[in-house]
Each structure stands twice: as C-alpha cells, then as structure tokens.
Protein backbone atom coordinates (compact mmCIF):
# COMPACT_ATOMS: atom_id res chain seq x y z
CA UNK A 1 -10.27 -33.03 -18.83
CA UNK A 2 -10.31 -29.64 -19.34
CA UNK A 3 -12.24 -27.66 -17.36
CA UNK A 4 -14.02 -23.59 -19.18
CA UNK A 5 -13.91 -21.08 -16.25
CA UNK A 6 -15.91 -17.65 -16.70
CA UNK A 7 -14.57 -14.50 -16.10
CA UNK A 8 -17.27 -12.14 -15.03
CA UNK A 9 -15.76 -8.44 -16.07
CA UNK A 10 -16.39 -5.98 -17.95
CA UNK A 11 -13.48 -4.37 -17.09
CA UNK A 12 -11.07 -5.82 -19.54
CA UNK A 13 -9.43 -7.97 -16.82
CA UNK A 14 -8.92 -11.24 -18.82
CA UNK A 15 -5.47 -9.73 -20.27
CA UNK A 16 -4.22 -9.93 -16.25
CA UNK A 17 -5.57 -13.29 -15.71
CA UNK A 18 -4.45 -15.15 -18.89
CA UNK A 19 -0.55 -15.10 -18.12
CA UNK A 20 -1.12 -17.04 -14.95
CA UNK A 21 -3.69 -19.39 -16.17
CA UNK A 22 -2.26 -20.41 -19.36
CA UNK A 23 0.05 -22.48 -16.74
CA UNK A 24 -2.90 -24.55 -15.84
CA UNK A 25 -3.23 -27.56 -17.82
CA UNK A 26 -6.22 -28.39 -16.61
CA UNK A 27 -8.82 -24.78 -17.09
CA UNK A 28 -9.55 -22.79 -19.57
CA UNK A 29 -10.66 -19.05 -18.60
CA UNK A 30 -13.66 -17.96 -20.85
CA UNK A 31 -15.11 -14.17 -21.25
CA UNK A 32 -18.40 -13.63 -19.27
CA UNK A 33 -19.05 -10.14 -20.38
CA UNK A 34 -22.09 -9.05 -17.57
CA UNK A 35 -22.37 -5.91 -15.94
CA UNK A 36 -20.22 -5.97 -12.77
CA UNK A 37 -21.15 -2.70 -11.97
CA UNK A 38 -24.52 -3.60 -10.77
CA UNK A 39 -22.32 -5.58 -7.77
CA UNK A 40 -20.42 -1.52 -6.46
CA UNK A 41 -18.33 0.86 -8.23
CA UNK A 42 -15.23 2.68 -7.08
CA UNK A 43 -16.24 6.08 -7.83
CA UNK A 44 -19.29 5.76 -5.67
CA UNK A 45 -22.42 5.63 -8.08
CA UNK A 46 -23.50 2.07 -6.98
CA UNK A 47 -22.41 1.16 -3.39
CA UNK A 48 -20.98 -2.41 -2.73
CA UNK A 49 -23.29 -3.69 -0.69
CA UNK A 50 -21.38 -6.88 0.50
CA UNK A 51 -17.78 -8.03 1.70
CA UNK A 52 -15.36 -8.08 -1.05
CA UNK A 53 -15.37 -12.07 -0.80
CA UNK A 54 -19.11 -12.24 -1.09
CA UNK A 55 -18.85 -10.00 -3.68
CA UNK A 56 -16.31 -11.64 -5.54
CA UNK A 57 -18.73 -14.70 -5.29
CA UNK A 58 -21.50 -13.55 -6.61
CA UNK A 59 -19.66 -12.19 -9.51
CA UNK A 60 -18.18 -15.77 -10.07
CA UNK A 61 -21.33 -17.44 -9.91
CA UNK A 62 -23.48 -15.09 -12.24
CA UNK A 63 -20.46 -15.45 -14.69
CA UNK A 64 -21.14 -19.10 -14.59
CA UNK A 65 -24.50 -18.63 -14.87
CA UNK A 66 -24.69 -16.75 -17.97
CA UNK A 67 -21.80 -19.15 -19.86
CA UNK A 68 -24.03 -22.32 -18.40
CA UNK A 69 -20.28 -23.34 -17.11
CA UNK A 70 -19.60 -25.32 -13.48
CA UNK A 71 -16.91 -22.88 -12.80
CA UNK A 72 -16.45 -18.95 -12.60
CA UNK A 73 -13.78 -16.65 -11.45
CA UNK A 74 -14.08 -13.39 -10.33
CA UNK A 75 -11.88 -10.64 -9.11
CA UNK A 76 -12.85 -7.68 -6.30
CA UNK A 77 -10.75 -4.44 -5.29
CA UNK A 78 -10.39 -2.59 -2.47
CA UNK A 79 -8.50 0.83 -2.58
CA UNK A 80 -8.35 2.91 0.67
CA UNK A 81 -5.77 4.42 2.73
CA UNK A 82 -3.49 1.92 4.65
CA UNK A 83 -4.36 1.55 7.84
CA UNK A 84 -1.16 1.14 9.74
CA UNK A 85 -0.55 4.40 7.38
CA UNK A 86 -3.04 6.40 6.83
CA UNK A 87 -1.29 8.90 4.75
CA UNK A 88 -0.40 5.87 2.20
CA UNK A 89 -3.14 4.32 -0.02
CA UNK A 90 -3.14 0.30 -0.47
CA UNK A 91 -4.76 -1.80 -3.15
CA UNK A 92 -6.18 -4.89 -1.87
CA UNK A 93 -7.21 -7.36 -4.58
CA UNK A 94 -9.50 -10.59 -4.34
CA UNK A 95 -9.47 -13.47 -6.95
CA UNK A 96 -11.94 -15.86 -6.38
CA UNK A 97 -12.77 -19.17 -7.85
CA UNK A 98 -15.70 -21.30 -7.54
CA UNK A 99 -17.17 -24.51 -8.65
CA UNK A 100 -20.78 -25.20 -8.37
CA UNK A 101 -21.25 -28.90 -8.24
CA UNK A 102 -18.73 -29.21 -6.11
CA UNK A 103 -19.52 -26.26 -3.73
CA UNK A 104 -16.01 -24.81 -3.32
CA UNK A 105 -14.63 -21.84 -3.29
CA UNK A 106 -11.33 -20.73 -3.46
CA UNK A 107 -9.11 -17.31 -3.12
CA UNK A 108 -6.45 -15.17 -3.03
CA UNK A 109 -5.45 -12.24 -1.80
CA UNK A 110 -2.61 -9.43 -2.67
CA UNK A 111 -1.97 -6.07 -1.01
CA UNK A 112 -0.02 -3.65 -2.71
CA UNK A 113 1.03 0.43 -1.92
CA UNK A 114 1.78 0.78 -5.92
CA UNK A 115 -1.16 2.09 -7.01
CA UNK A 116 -1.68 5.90 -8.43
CA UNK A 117 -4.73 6.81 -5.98
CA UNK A 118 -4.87 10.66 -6.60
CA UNK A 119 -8.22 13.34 -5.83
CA UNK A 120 -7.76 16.69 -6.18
CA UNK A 121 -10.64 19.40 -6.49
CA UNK A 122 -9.68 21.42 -9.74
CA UNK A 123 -10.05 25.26 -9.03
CA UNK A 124 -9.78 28.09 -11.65
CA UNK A 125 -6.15 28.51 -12.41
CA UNK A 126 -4.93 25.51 -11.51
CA UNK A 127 -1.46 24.22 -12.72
CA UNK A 128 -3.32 22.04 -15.01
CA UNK A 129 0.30 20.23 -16.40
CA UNK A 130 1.74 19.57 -13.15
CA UNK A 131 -1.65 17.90 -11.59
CA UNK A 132 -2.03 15.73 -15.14
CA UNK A 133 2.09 14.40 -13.77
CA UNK A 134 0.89 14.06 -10.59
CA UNK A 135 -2.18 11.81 -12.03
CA UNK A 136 0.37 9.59 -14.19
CA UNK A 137 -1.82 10.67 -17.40
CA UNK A 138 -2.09 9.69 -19.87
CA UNK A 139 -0.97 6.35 -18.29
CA UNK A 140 -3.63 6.39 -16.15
CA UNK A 141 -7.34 7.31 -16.63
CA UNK A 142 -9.50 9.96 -14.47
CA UNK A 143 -12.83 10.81 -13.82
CA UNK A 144 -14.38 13.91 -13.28
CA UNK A 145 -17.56 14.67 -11.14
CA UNK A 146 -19.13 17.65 -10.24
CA UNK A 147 -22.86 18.29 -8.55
CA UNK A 148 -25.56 19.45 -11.48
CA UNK A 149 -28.97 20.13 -10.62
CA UNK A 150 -28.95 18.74 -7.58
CA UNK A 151 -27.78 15.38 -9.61
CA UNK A 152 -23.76 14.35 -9.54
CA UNK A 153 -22.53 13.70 -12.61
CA UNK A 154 -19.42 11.96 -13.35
CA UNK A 155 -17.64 11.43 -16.71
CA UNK A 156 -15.17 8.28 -16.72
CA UNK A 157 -11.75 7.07 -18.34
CA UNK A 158 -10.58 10.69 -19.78
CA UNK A 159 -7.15 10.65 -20.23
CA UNK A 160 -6.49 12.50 -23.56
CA UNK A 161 -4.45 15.36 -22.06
CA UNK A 162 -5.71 17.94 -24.92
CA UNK A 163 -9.46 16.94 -24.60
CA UNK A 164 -9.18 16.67 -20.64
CA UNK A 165 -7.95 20.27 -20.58
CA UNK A 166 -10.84 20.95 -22.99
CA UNK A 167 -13.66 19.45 -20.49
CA UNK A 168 -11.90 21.16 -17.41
CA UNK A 169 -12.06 24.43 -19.13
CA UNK A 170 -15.33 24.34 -20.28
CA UNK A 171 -16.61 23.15 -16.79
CA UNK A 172 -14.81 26.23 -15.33
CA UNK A 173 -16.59 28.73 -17.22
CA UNK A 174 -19.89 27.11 -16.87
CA UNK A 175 -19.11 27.44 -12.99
CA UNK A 176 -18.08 23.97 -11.38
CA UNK A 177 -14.95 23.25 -9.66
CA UNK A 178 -14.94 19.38 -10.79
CA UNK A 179 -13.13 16.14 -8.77
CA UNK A 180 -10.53 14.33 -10.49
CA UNK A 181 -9.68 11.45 -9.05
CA UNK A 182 -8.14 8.19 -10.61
CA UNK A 183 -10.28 5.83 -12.32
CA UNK A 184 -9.31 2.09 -10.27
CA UNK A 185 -11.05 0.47 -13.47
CA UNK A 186 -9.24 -2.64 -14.47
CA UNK A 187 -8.04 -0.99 -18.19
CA UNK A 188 -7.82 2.22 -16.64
CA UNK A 189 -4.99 2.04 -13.98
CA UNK A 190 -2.14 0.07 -15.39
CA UNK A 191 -0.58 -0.38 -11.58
CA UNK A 192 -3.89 -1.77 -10.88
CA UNK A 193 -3.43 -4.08 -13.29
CA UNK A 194 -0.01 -4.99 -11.97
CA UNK A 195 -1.96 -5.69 -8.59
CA UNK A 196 -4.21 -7.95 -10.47
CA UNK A 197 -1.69 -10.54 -12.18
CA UNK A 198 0.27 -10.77 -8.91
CA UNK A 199 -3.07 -12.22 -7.50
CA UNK A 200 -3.63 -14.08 -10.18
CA UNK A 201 -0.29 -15.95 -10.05
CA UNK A 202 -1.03 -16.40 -5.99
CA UNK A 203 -4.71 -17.72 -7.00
CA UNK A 204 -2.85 -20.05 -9.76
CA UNK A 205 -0.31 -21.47 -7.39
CA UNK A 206 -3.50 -22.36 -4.60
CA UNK A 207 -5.45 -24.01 -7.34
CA UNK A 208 -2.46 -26.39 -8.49
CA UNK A 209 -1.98 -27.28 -4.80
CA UNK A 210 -3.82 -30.35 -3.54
CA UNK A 211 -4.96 -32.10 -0.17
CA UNK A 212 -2.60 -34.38 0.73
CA UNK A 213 -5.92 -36.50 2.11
CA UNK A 214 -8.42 -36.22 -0.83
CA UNK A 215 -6.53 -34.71 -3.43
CA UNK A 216 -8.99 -31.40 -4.08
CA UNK A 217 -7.55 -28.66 -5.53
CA UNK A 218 -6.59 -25.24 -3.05
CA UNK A 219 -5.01 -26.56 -0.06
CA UNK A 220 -3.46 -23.79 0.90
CA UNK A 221 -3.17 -21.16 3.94
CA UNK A 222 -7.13 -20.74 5.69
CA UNK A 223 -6.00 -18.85 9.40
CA UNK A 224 -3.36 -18.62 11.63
CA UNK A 225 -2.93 -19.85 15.15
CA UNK A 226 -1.53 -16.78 17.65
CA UNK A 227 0.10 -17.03 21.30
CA UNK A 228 3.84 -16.50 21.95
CA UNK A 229 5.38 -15.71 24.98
CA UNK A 230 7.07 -12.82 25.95
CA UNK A 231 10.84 -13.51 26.77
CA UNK A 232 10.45 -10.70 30.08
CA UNK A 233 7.24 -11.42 31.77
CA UNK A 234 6.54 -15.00 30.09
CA UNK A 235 2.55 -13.66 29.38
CA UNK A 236 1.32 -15.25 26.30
CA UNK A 237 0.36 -12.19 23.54
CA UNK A 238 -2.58 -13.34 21.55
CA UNK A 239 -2.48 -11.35 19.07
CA UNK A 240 0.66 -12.90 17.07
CA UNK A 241 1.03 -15.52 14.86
CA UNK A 242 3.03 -18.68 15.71
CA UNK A 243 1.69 -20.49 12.78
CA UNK A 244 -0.02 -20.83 9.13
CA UNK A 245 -3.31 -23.24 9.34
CA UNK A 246 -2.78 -24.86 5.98
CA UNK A 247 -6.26 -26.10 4.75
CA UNK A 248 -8.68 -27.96 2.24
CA UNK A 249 -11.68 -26.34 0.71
CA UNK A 250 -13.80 -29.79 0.52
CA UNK A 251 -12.63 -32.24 3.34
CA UNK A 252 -11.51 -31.01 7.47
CA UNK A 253 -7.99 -31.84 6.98
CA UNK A 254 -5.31 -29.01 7.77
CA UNK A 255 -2.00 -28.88 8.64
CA UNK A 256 -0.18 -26.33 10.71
CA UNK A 257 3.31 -24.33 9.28
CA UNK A 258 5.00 -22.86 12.15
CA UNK A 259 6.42 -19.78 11.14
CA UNK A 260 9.71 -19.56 13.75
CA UNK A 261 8.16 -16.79 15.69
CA UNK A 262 8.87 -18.45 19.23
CA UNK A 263 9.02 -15.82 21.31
CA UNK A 264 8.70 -12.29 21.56
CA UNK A 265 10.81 -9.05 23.13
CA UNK A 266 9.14 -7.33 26.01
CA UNK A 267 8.43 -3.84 23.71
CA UNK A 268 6.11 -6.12 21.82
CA UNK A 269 4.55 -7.59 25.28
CA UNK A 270 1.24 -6.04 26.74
CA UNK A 271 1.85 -6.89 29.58
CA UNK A 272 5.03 -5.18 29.32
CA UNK A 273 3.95 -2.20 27.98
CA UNK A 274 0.36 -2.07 29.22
C-alpha cells in the first residue's frame, strides 16, 4: 500500500525532498501549500515560539490536516553562529515525519557550516559590487529592512543585481541605511537547499529501517549512553559517549552500538584538568 504524505511549505521545499523519497516504495510526498510562516520566520517578523521539533510537528500535522491525509512531513531550520565557533555560522535542519493513527513521530537531523549567512548594514558609498560577491548574488536571495515610521519594514528575495542597486539607492537618498542579510528561505539559499536533501536522505534511510521486535518503521539512533574512564586517574567523565541507544518509535525495544570510545587521555579528564 502506498501511503500520500503532506508536505507543509510554502517555501518551495518539495524539489529537496523528492530525490530522497522517490526511493521509498512505499510513500508518496504530496504538496500541502499552508502558510508556514504563521509557525516563525528567519528574518524576525513572526517569532518561533516553540522548539524546532515541536515546530516541525505542528507543521506536519496541519499539513495533514488540510490534505485529510494520516501522514505529514515537515522540515524546520535553525541558522546561528556555531557554538564551539562562534565566529562560524551553522545550519541545523529538522525533517520530521508523523503519522496520526499511529501516533509516531519520526526525525532527522543535519548540521552543516555551508551556508551563505551574511548581514551587513549598507552605508552611503558602499562598495556595492564587492558586498553583492560577498552575498553569493544573484545565487542567493537578500532582504532588506530598515525602521519607517516607527514600523520595520522588510522587502524579501531581491536578488536582481540591477534592481537591488536600484532599491539601495533610492533608500539612500530617502535617508535609511538598510540591513541586508541573506534570505534562509528554502528557494532562496541554494546551500540551504543542499542542507535540506542531505536531511532528507538521513530522514529516508530512518524511515526504511525497522524494529527488529515489531517491525515499525524508524528504528534508528534516540540517545547516547556517556561514562569512560580516564586512562591517568581512572575517574569516569560523564560527559562522553561510549555508545548509540538505537531505538523504536512505537514499542520499548532499543539496542545499544558501542562506538569504540573505551577510554580517554588525561587532557580530556576533569579530574585531570580540573
């Protein structure tokens, strides 16, 4: 049996999804057009009120909801600066799948650093051709916002170089110093996209793995299990994984992957190196 899936975007991301899911015998991904805006937006308007997972879920489900389907899909990003380098930005992307009679949900996750992330405050003067390199336009799409009336106002997905030089100017001389920053839309940010299908393919591989006890779909990785001893002092750290807790979304089975990490130096010990 074949099983229709929803896609709640509006963000053009059933191009990224398709590849992967066309090697799914078994589901079918259909277009649930709704506004996903109303759930946060990257550039700020509407706040995401929610954890990207319960985000992602709610998109899923109204998808469903609208299509009258048992299953939805939805996808969530997060773009912010990396926090082991906060210099660095990193793209973290959320593909979530649910089915409603059966009250499961399943994900994936992928983190990427390949993602054009760029703000800059455009002044008067402003090397206008270098900035639209730095941007990756017209690869990429921008947005511009700038405070009127008390009121921000931002203008989306500009990425025509002559007409984009045309708004900056005309902003200029009407006294603003606009934001452009990248637009992290879906069709607007081609490495996003990128970011997207590598999920997709992860999410695609966890769906076509089953429980070894009852046979539902997305077994897969759920937490990991932390403790290895230092090889100095022989003081357990807590903080690092020994092993993958493999899991199923329906029944309590799980199964634990070790992941060869049986000991660790002292410079990695607190203890150690209190």
């Amino acid at each position: 049996m074949k099983h229709k899936v929803a896609l709640a975007t509006k963000h053009g991301k059933l191009d990224q999804l398709l590849p992967a899911f066309e090697l799914l015998e078994n589901f079918e991904l259909v277009l649930a057009e709704i506004d996903t805006d109303v759930f946060g937006t990257f550039s700020g308007e509407t706040p995401r009120l929610s954890s990207p997972l319960e985000t992602a879920i709610a998109k899923a489900k109204a998808g469903a909801a609208k299509l009258g389907l048992d299953y939805g899909i939805a996808s969530e990003g997060t773009i912010a600066p990396n926090p082991a380098i906060p210099w660095a930005t990193i793209d973290h992307e959320l593909l979530v799948l649910i089915c409603l009679s059966r009250d499961i949900t399943i994900y994936e996750t992928h983190q990427s650093a390949n993602i054009v992330a760029k703000s800059e405050t455009l002044s008067p003067g402003s090397d206008l051709d270098a900035i639209f390199k730095v941007f990756d336009l017209p690869n990429h799409a921008v947005n511009l916002s700038y405070s009127k009336q008390s009121a921000l106002s931002i203008e989306k997905g500009l990425r025509d170089l002559d007409q984009l030089r045309s708004r900056i100017e005309s902003l200029w001389s009407e006294g603003y110093q606009p934001l452009m920053e990248s637009d992290f839309r879906a069709m607007s940010s081609p490495s996003r996209q990128a970011n997207i299908q590598a999920c997709a393919a992860k999410l695609v591989a966890r769906i076509a793995a089953e429980c070894p006890s009852c046979n539902e779909i997305g077994f897969g990785k759920i937490s990991y299990e932390f403790g290895v001893t230092c090889v100095g002092c022989g003081e357990v750290n807590s903080r690092i994984a020994k092993s993958e807790k493999l899991g199923c979304v329906a029944c309590d089975f799980f199964e634990l992957r070790d992941l060869g990490i049986t000991s660790i130096d002292p410079s990695r010990c607190d203890g150690c190196n209190p």
